[in-house]
PDB file of N, CA and C in Angstrom:
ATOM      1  N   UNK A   1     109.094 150.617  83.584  1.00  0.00           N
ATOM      2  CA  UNK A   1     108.856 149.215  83.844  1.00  0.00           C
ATOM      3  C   UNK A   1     108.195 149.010  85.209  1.00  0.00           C
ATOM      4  N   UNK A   2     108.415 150.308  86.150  1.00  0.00           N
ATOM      5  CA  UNK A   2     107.268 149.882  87.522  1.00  0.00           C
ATOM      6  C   UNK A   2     106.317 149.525  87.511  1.00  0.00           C
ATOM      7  N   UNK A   3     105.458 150.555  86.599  1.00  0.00           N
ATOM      8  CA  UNK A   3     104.278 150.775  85.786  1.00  0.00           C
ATOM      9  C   UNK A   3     103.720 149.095  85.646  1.00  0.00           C
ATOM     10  N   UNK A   4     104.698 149.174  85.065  1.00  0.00           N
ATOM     11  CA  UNK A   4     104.362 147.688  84.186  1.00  0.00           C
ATOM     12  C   UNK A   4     104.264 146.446  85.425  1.00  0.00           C
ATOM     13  N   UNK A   5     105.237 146.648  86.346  1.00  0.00           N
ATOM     14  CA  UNK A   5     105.524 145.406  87.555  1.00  0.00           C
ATOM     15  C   UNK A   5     104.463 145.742  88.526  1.00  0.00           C
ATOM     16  N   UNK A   6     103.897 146.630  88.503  1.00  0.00           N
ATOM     17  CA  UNK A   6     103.020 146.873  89.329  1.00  0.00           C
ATOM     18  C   UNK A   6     101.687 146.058  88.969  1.00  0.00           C
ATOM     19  N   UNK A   7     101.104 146.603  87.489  1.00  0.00           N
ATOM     20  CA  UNK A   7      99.965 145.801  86.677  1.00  0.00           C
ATOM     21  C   UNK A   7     100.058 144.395  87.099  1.00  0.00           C
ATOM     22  N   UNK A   8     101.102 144.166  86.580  1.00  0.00           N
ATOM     23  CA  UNK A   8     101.093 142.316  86.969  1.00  0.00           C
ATOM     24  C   UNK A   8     100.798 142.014  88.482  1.00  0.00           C
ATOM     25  N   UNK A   9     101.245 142.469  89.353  1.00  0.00           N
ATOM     26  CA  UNK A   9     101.399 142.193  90.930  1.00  0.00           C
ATOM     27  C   UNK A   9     100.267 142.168  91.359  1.00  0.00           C
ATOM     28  N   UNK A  10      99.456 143.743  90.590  1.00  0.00           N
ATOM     29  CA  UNK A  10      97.898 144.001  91.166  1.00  0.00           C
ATOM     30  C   UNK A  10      97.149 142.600  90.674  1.00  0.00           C
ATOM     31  N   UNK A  11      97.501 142.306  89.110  1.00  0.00           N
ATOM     32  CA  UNK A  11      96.659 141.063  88.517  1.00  0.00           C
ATOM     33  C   UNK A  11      96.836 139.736  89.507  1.00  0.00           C
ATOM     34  N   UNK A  12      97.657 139.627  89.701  1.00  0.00           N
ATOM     35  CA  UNK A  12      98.312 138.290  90.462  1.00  0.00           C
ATOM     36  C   UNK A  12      97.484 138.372  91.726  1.00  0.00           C
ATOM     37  N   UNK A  13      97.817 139.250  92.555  1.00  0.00           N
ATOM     38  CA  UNK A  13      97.026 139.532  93.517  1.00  0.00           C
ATOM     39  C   UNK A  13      95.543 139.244  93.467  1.00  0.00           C
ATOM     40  N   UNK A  14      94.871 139.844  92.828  1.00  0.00           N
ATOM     41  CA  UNK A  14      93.660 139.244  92.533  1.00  0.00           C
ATOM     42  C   UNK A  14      93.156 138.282  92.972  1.00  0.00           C
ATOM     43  N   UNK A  15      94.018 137.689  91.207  1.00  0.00           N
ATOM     44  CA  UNK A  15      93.863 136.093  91.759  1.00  0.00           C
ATOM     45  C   UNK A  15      93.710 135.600  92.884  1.00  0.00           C
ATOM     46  N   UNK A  16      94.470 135.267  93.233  1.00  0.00           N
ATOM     47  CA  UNK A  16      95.099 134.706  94.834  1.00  0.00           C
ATOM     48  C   UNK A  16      94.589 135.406  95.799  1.00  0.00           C
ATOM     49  N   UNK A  17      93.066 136.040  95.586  1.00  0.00           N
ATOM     50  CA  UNK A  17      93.031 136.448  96.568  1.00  0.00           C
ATOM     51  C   UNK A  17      93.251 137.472  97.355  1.00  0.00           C
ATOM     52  N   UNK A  18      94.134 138.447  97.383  1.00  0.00           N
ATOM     53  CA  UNK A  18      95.625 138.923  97.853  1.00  0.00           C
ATOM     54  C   UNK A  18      95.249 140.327  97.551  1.00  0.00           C
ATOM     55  N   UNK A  19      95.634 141.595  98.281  1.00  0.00           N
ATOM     56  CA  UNK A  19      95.427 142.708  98.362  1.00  0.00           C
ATOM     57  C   UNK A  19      96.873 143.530  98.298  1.00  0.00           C
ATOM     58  N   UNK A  20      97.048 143.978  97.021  1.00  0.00           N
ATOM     59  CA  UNK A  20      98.241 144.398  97.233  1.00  0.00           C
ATOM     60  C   UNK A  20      98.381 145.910  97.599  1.00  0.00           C
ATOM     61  N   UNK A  21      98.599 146.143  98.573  1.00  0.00           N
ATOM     62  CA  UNK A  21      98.984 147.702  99.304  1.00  0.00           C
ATOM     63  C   UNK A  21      99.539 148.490  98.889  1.00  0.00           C
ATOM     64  N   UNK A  22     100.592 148.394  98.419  1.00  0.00           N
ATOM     65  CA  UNK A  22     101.872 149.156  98.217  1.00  0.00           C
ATOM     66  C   UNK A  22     102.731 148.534  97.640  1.00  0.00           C
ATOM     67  N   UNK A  23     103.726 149.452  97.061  1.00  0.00           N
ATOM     68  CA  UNK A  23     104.578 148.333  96.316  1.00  0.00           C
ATOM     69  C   UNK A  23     105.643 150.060  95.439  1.00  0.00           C
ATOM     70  N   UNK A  24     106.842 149.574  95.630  1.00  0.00           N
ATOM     71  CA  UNK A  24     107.986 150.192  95.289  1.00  0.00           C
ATOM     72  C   UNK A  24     109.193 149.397  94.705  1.00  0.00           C
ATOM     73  N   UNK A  25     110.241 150.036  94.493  1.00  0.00           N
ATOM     74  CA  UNK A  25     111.188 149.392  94.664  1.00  0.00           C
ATOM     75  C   UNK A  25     113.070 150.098  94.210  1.00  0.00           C
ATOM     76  N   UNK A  26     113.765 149.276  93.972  1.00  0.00           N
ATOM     77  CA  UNK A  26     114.931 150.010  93.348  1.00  0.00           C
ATOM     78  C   UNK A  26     115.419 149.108  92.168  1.00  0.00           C
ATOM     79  N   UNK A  27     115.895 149.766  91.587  1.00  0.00           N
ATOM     80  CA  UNK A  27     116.832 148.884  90.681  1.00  0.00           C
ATOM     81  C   UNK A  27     116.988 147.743  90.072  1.00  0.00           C
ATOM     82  N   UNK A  28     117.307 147.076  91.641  1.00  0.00           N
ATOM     83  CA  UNK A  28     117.778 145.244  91.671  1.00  0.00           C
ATOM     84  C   UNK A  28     116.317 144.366  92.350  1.00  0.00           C
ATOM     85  N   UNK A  29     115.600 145.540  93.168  1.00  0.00           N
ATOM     86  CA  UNK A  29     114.546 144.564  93.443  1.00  0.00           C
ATOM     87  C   UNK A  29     113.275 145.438  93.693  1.00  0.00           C
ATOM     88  N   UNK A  30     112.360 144.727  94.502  1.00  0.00           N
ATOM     89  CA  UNK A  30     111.014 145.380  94.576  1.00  0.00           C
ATOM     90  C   UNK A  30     110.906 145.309  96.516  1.00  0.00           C
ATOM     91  N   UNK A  31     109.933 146.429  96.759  1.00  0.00           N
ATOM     92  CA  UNK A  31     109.026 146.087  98.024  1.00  0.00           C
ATOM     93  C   UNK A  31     107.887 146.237  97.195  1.00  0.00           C
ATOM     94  N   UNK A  32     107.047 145.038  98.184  1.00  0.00           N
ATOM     95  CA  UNK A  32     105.748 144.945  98.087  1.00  0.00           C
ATOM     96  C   UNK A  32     105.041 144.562  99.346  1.00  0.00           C
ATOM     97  N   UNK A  33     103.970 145.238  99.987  1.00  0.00           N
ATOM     98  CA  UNK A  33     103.139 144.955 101.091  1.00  0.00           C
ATOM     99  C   UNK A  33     101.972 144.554 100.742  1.00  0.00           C
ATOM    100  N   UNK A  34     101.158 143.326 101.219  1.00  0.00           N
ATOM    101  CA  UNK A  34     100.681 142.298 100.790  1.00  0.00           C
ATOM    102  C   UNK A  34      99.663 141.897 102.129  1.00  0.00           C
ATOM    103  N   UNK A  35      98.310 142.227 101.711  1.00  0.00           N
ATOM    104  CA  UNK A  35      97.370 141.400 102.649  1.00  0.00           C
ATOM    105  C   UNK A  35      96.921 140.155 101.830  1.00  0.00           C
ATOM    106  N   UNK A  36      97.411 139.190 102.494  1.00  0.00           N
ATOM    107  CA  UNK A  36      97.346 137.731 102.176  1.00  0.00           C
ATOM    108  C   UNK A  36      96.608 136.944 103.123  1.00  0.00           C
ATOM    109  N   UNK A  37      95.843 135.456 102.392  1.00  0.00           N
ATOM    110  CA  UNK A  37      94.889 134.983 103.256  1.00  0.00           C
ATOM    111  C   UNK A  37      95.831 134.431 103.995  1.00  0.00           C
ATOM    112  N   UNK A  38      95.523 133.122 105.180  1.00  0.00           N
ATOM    113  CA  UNK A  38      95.967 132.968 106.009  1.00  0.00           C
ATOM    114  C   UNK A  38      96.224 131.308 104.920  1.00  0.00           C
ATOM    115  N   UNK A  39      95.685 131.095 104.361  1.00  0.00           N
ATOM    116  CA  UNK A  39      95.440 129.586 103.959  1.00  0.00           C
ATOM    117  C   UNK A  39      96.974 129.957 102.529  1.00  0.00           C
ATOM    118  N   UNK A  40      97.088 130.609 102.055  1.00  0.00           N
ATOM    119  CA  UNK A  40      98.072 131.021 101.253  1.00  0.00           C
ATOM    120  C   UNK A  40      99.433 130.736 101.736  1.00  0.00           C
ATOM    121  N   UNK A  41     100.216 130.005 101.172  1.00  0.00           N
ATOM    122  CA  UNK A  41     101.637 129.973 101.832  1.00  0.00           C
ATOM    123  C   UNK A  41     102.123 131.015 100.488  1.00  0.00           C
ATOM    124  N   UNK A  42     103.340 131.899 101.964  1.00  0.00           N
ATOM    125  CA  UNK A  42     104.052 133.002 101.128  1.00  0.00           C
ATOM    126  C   UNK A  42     105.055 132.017  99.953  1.00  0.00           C
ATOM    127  N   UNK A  43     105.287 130.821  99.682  1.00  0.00           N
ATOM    128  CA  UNK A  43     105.913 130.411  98.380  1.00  0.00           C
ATOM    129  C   UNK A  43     105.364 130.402  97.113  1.00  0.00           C
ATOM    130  N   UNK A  44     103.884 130.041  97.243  1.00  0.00           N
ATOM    131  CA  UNK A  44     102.802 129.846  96.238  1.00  0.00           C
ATOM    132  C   UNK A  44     102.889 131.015  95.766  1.00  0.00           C
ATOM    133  N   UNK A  45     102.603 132.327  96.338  1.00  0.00           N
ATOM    134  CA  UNK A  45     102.265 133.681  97.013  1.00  0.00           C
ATOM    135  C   UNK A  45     103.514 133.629  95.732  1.00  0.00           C
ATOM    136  N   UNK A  46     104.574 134.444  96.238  1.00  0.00           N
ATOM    137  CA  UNK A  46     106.015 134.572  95.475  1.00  0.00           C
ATOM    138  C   UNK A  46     106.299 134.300  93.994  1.00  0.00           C
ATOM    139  N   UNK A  47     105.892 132.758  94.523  1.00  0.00           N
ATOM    140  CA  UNK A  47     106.360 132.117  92.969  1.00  0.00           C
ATOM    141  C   UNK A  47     105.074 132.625  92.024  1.00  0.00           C
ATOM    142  N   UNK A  48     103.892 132.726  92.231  1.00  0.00           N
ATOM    143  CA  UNK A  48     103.028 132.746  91.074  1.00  0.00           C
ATOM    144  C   UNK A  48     103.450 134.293  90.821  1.00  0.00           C
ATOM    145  N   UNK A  49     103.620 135.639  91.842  1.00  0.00           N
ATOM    146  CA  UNK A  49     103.884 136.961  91.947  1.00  0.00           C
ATOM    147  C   UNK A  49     104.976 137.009  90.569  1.00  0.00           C
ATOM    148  N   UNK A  50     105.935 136.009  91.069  1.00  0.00           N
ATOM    149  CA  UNK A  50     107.065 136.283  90.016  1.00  0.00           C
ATOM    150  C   UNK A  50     107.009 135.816  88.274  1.00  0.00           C
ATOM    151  N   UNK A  51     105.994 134.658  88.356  1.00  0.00           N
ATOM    152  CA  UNK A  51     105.464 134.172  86.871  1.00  0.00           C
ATOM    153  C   UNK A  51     104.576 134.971  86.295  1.00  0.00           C
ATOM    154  N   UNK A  52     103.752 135.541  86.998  1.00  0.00           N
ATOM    155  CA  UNK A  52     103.070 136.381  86.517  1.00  0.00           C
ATOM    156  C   UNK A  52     103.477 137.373  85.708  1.00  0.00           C
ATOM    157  N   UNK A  53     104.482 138.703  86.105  1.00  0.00           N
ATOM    158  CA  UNK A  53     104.952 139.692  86.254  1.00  0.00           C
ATOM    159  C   UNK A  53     106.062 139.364  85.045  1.00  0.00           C
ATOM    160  N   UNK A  54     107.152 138.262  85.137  1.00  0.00           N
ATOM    161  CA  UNK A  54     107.804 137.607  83.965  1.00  0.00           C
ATOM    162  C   UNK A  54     107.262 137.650  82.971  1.00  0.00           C
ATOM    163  N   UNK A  55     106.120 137.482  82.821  1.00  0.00           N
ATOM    164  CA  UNK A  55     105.348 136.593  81.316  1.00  0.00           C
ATOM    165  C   UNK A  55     105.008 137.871  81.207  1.00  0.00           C
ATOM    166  N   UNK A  56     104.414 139.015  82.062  1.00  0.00           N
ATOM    167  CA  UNK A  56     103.840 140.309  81.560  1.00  0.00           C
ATOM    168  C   UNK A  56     105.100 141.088  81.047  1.00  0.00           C
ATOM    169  N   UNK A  57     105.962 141.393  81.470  1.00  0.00           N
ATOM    170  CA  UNK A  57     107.480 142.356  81.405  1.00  0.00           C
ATOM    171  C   UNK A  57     108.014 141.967  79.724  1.00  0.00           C
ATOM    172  N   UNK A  58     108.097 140.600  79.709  1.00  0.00           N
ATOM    173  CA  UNK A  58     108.463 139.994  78.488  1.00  0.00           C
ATOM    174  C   UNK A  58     107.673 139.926  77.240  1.00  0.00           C
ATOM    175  N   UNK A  59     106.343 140.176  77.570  1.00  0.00           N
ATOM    176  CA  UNK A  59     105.190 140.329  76.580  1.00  0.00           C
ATOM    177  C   UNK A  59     105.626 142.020  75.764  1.00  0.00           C
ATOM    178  N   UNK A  60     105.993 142.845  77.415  1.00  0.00           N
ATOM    179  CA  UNK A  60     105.598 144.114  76.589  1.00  0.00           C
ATOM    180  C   UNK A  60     106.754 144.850  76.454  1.00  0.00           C
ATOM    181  N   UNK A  61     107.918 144.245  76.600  1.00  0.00           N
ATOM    182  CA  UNK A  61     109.172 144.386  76.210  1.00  0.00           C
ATOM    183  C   UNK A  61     109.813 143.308  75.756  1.00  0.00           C
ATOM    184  N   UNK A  62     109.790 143.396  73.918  1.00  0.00           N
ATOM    185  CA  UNK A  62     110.280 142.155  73.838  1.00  0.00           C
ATOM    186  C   UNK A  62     111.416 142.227  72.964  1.00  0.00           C
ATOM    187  N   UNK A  63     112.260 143.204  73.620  1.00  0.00           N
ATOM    188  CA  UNK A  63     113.947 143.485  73.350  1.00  0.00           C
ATOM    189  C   UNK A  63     114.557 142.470  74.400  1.00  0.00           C
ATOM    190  N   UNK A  64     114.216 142.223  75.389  1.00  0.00           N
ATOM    191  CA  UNK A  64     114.555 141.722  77.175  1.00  0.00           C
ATOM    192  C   UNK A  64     114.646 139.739  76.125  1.00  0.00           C
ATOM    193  N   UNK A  65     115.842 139.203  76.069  1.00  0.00           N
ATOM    194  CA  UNK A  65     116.204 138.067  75.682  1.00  0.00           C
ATOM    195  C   UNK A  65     115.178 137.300  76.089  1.00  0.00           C
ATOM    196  N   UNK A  66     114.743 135.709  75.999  1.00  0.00           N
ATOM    197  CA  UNK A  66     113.708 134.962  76.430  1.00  0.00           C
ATOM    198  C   UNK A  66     114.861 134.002  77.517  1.00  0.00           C
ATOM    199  N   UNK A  67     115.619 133.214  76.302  1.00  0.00           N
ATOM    200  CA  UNK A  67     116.240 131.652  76.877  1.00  0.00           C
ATOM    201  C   UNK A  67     117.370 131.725  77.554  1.00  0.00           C
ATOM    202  N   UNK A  68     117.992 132.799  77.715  1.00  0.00           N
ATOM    203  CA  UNK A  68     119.210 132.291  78.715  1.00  0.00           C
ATOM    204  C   UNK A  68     118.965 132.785  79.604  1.00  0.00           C
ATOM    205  N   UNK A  69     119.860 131.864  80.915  1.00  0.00           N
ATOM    206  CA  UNK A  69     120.083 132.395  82.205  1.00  0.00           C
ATOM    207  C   UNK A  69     120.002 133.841  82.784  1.00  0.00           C
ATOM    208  N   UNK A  70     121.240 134.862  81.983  1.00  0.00           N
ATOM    209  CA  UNK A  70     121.331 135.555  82.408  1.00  0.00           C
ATOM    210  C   UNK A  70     120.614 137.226  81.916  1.00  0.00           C
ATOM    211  N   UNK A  71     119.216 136.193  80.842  1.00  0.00           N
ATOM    212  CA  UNK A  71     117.832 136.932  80.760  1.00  0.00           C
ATOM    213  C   UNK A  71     117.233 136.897  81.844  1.00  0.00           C
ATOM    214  N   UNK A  72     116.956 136.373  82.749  1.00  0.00           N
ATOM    215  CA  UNK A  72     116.349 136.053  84.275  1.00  0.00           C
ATOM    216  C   UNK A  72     115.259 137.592  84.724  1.00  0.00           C
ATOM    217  N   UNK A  73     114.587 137.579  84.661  1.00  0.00           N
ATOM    218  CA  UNK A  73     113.995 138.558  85.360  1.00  0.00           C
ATOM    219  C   UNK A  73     114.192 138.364  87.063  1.00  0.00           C
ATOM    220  N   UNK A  74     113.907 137.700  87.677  1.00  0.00           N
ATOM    221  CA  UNK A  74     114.144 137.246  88.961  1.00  0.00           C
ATOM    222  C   UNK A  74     115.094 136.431  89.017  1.00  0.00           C
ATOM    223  N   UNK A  75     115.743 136.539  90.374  1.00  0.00           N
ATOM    224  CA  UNK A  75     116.482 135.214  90.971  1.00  0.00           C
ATOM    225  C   UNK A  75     115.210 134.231  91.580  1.00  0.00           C
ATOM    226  N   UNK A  76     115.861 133.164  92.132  1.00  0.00           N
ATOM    227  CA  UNK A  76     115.462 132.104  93.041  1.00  0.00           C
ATOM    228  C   UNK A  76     115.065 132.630  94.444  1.00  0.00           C
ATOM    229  N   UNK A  77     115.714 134.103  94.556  1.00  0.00           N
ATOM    230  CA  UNK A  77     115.475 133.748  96.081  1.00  0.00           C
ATOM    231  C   UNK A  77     114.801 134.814  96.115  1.00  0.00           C
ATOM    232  N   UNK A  78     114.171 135.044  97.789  1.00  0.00           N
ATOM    233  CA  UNK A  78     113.203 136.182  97.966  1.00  0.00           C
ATOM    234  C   UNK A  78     113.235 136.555  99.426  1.00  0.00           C
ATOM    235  N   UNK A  79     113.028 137.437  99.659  1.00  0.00           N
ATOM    236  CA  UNK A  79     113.008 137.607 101.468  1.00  0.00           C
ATOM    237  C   UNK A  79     111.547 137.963 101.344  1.00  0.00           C
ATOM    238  N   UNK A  80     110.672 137.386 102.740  1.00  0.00           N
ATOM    239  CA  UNK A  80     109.456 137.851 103.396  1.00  0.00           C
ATOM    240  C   UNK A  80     109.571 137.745 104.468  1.00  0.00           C
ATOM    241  N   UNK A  81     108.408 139.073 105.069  1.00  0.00           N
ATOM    242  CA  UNK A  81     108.616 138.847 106.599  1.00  0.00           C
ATOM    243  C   UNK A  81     107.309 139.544 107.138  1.00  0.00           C
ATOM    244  N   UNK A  82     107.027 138.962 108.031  1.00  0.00           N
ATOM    245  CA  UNK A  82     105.484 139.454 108.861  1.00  0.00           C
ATOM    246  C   UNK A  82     105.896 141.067 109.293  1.00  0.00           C
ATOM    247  N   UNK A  83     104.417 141.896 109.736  1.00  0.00           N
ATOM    248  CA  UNK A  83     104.249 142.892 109.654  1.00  0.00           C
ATOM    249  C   UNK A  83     105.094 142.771 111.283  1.00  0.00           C
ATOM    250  N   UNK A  84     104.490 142.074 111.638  1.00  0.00           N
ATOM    251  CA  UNK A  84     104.746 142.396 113.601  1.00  0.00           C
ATOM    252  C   UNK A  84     103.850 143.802 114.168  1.00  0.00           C
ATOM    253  N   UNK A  85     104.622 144.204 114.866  1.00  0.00           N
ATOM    254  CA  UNK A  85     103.587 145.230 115.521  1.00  0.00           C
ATOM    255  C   UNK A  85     103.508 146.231 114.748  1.00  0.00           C
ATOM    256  N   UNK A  86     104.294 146.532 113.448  1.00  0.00           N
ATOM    257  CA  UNK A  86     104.440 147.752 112.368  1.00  0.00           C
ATOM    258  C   UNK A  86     102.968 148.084 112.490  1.00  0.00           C
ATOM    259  N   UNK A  87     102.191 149.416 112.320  1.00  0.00           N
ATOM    260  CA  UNK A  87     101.115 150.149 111.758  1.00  0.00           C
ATOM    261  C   UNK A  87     101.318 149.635 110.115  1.00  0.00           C
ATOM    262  N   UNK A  88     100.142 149.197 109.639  1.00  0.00           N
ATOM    263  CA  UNK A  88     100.072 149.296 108.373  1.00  0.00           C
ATOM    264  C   UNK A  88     100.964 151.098 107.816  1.00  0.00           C
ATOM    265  N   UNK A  89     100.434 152.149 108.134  1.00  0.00           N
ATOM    266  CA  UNK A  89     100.772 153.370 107.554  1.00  0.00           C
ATOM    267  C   UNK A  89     102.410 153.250 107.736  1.00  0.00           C
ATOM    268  N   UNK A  90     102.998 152.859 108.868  1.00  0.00           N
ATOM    269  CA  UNK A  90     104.245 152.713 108.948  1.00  0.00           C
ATOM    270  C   UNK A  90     105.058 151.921 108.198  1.00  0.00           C
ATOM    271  N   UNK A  91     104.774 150.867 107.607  1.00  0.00           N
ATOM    272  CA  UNK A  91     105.164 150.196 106.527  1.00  0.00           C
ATOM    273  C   UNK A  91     104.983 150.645 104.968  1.00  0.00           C
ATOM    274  N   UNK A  92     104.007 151.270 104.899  1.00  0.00           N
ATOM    275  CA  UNK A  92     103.259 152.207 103.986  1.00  0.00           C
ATOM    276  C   UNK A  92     104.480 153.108 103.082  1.00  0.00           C
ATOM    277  N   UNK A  93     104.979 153.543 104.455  1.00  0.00           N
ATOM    278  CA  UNK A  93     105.626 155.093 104.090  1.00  0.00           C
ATOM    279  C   UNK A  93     107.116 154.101 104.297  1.00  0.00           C
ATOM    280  N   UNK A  94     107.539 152.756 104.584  1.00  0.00           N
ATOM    281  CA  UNK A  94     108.927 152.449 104.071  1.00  0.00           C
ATOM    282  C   UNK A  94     109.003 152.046 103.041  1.00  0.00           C
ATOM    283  N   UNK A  95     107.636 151.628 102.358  1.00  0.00           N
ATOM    284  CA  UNK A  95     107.924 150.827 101.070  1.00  0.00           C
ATOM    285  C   UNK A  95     108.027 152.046 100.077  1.00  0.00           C
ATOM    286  N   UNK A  96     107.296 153.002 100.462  1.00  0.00           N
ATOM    287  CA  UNK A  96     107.193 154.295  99.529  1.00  0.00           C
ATOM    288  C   UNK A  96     108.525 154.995  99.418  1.00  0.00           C
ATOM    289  N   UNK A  97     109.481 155.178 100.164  1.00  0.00           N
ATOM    290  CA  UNK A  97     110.495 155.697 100.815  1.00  0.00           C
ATOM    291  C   UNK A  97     111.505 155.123  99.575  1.00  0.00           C
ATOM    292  N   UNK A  98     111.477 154.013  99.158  1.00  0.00           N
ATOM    293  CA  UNK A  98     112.830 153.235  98.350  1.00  0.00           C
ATOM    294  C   UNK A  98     112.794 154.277  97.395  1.00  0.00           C
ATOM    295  N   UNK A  99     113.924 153.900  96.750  1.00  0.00           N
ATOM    296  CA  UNK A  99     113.977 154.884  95.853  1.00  0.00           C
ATOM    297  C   UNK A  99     113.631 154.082  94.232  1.00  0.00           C
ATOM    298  N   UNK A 100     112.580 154.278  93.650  1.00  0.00           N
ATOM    299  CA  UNK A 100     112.101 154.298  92.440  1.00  0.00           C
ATOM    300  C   UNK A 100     112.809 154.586  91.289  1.00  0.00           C
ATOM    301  N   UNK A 101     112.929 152.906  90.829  1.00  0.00           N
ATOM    302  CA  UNK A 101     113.654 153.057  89.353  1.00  0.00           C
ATOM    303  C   UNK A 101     112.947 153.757  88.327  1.00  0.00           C
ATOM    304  N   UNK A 102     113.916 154.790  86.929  1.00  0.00           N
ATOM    305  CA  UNK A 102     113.156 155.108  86.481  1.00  0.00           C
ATOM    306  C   UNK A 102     112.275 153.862  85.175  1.00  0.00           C
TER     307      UNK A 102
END
């Protein structure tokens, strides 16, 4: 299913603009590193990331329930946070680092 969350993220990205770098994750959630325009707010950013990726996951697995709650591919909430002085490569190699669901 990375495979798969990845496709969507790259597509989304696109769109919007948006360069997606890297991208890992575990289990319960994802990293993703993200060159984004400046005119982009990270909610727009998020929320379309997460509709996107939903509608793709559910297309191509369609054992995964549709209508209830606790079908949810995502929660509501999300953490983001600026690079700061990180090296791109240094962020690179933390997002790579998570450990990868199979």
């Amino acid at each position: 299913m990375i495979e798969q969350l990845s496709e969507a993220f790259e597509s989304a990205c696109e769109k919007l603009e948006c360069n997606l770098l890297e991208m890992d994750g575990e289990a319960d959630h994802v990293h993703l590193l993200i060159a984004y325009p400046a005119k982009l707010a990270v909610s727009i950013m998020v929320n379309n990331l997460k509709s996107v990726s939903s509608r793709r996951i559910r297309i191509l697995n369609t054992h995964i329930p549709r209508q209830s709650k606790s079908a949810a591919i995502w929660s509501r909430s999300y953490f983001a946070c600026s690079a700061g002085g990180a090296t791109i490569e240094t962020l690179r190699e933390y997002v790579q680092s998570q450990a990868t669901p199979e």
